[in-house]
Protein backbone atom coordinates (compact mmCIF):
# COMPACT_ATOMS: atom_id res chain seq x y z
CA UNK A 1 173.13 102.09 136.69
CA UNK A 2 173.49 103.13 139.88
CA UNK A 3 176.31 101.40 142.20
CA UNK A 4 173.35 100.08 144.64
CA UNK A 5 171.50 98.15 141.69
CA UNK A 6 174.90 96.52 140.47
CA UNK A 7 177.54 95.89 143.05
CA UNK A 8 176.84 93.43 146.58
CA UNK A 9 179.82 94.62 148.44
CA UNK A 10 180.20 95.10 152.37
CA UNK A 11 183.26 97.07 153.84
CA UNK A 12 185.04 96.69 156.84
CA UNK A 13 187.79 99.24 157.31
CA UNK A 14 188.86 97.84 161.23
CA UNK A 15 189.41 100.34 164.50
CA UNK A 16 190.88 102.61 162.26
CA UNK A 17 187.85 103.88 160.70
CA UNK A 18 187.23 104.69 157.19
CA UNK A 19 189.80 107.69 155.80
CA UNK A 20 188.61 111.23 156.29
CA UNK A 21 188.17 111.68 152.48
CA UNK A 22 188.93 108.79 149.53
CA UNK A 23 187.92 106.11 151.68
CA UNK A 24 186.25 104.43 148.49
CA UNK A 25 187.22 104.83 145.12
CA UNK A 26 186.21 103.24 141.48
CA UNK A 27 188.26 102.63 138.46
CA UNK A 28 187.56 100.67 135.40
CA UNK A 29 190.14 99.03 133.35
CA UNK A 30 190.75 96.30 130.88
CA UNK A 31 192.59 93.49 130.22
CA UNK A 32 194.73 95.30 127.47
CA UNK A 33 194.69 97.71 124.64
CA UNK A 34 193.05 96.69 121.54
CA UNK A 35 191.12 93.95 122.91
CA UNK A 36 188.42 92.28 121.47
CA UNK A 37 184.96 93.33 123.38
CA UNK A 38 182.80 90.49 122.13
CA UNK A 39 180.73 92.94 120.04
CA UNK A 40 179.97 93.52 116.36
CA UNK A 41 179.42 96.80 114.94
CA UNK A 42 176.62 96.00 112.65
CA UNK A 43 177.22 98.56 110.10
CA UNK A 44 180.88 96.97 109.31
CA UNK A 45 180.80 93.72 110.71
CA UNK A 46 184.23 94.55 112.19
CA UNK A 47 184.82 93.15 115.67
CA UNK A 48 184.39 96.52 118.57
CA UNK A 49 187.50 96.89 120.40
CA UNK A 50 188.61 98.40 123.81
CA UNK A 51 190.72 101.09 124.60
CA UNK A 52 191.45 103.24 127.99
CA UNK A 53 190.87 106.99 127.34
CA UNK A 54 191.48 108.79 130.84
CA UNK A 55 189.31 106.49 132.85
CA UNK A 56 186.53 105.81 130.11
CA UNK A 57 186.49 102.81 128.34
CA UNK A 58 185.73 103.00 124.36
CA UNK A 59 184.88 100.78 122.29
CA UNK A 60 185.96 101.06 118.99
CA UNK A 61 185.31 99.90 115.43
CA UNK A 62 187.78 97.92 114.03
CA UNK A 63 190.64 99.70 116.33
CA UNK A 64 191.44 101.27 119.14
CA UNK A 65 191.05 104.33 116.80
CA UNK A 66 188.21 103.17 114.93
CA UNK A 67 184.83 104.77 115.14
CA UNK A 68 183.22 105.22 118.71
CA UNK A 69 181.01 102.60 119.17
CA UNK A 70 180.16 102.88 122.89
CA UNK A 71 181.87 104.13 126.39
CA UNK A 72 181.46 102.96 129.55
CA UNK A 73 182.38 105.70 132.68
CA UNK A 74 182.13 105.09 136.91
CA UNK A 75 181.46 108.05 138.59
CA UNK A 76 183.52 108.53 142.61
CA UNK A 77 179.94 106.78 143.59
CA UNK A 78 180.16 103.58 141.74
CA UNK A 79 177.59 104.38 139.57
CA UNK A 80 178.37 102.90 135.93
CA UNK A 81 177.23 104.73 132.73
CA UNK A 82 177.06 103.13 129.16
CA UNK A 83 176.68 105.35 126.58
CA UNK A 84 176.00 103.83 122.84
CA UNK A 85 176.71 105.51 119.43
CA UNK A 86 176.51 102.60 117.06
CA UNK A 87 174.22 99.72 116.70
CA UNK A 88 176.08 95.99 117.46
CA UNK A 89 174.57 93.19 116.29
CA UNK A 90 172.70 90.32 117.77
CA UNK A 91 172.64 86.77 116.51
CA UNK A 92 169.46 85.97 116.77
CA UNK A 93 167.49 86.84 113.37
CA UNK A 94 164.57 85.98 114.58
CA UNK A 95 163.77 88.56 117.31
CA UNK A 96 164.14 91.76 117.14
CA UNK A 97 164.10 92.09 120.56
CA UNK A 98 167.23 90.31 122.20
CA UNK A 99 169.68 91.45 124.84
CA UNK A 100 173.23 90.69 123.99
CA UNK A 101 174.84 88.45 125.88
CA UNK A 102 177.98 90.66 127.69
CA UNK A 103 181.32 90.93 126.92
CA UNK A 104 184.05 88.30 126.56
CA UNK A 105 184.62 87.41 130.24
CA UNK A 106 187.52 89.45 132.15
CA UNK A 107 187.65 92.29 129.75
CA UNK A 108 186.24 95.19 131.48
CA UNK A 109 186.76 95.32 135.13
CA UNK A 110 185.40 97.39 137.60
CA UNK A 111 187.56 98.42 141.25
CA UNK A 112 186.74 99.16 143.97
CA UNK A 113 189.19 100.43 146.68
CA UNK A 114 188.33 101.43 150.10
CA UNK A 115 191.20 103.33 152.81
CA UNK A 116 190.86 103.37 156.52
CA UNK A 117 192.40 106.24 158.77
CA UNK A 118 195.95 105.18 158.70
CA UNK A 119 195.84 105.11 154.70
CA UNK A 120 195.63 100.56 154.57
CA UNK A 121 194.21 100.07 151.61
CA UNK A 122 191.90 97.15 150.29
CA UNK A 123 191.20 96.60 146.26
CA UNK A 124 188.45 93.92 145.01
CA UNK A 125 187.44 93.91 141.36
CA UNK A 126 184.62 92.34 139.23
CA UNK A 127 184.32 91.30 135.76
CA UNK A 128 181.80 94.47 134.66
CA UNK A 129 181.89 93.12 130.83
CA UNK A 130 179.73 90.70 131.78
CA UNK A 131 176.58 92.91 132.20
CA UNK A 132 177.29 95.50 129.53
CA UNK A 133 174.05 94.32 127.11
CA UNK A 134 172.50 95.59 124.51
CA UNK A 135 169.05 95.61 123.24
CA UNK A 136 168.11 94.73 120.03
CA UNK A 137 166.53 97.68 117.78
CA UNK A 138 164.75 95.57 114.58
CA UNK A 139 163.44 96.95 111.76
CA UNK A 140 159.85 97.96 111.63
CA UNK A 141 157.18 98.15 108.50
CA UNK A 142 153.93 99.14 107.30
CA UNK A 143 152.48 97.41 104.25
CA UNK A 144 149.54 97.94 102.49
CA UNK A 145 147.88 98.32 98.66
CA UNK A 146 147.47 101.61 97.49
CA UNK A 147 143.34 102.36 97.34
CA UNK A 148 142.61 102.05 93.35
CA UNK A 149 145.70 100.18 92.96
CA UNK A 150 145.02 97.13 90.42
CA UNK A 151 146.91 94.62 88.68
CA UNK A 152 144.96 93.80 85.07
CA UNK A 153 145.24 91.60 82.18
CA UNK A 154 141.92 91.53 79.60
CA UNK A 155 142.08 88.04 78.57
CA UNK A 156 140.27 88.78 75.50
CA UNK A 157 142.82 87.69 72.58
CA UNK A 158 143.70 91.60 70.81
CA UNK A 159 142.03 93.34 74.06
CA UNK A 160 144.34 95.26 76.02
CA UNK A 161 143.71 96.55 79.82
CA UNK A 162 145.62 99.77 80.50
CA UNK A 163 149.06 99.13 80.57
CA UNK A 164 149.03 95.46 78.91
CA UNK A 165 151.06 94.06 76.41
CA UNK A 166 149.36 91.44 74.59
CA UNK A 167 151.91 89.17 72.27
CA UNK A 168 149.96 87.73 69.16
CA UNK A 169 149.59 84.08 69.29
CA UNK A 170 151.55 83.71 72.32
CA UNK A 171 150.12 84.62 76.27
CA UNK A 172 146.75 86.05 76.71
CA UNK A 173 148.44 89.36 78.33
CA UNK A 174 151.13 91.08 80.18
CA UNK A 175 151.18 93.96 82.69
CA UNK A 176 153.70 95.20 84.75
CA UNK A 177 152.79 97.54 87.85
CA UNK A 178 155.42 99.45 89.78
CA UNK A 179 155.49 99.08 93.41
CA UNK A 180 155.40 102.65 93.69
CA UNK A 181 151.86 102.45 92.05
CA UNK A 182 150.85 99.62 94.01
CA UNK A 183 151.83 99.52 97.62
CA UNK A 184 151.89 102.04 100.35
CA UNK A 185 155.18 101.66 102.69
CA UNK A 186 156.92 102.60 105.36
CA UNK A 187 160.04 100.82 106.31
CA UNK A 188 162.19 101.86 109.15
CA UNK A 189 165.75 99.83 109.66
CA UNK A 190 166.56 101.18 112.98
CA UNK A 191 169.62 101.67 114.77
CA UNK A 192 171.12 98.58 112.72
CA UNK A 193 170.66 100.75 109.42
C-alpha cells in the first residue's frame, strides 16, 4: 500500500529546510522478539510470531524460526508491502469471506523520521499491526449425481436389483452405492488446506 493511502502525516522541518538527502526515512520494528502477532497459522494452529530480519518483519510459525508465514517491508517512500505464504485463520465459520481483524495492538510499528538542514531530527510512529488483515480464502464445491447414477432395492421378497443383498426373512433389500459411482465432485479447500 502505498504511503499516500495509509499514513496522514504533515511535516514541518522550520527555517532550516528539509536535509539535502535523508530528510525522511521509514523503519518498522516491533515490540520484541518472539512476540505473539495475533495470528493463527491454520495449517498448525500454532500462534504466528514476529521476528526482525534486517528491516523486514516475519512472521513465523510457532517461532521466530518457525515456518514463514508472512513479511511485512517499507520501502525509503513509506510504501508498506505484505507479502503472505501461509493461510491464518479466521474465526468466523460462517463466512468465507472475512477480513481479520489486525494484529495485537503495539506490535508492529511503523517510523517515520524526517531531518532538516542542520541534521534536527523528528521521529513519530504508528501502531501498523493494526491494519495488517487478511482475507478469508473458504473452501469451494461442486456437487452433483452422476447421469445414470441410481440407488435400487427390488422389493420383491427373493428379487434382487443389481448390486442388492436381500436377507431371507429379514429386510426387503440392501444396496450399497459408492460415492465414486454416484456423485460428481469437485472440492477445493483453498489456501486454508
Amino acid at each position: 500500500i502505498l504511503a499516500s493511502a495509509l499514513l496522514d502525516e504533515t511535516a514541518v522541518f522550520g527555517s532550516d529546510g528539509a536535509a539535502l538527502t535523508g530528510s525522511k526515512t521509514y523503519a518498522l520494528s516491533i515490540s520484541s522478539d518472539g512476540v505473539a502477532s495475533g495470528f493463527t497459522d491454520s495449517q498448525t494452529d500454532q500462534s504466528i510470531v514476529l521476528t526482525n530480519n534486517l528491516g523486514v518483519i516475519e512472521g513465523r510459525v510457532g517461532a521466530t524460526d518457525g515456518a514463514l508465514a508472512f513479511t511485512v517491508s517499507v520501502n525509503g517512500s513509506g510504501d508498506v508491502t505484505l507479502t503472505q505464504m501461509r493461510a491464518v485463520e479466521h474465526t468466523n465459520t460462517g463466512s468465507d469471506d472475512e477480513l481479520s481483524s489486525g494484529m495485537t495492538a503495539n506490535v508492529l510499528t511503523l517510523t517515520e523520521t524526517i531531518k532538516d538542514g542542520d541534521n534536527d531530527t523528528e521521529a513519530k510512529g504508528v501502531d501498523l499491526g493494526s491494519v495488517v488483515k487478511f482475507e478469508d480464502d473458504g473452501p469451494s464445491l461442486t456437487l452433483a449425481l452422476k447421469g445414470g447414477a441410481a440407488v435400487v432395492v427390488d422389493e420383491t421378497e427373493g428379487e434382487t436389483a443389481a448390486g442388492e443383498t436381500d436377507a431371507a426373512g429379514g429386510n426387503l433389500g440392501s444396496t450399497t452405492i459408492l460415492a465414486s459411482a454416484l456423485l460428481d465432485e469437485t472440492a477445493v479447500f483453498g489456501s486454508d488446506g
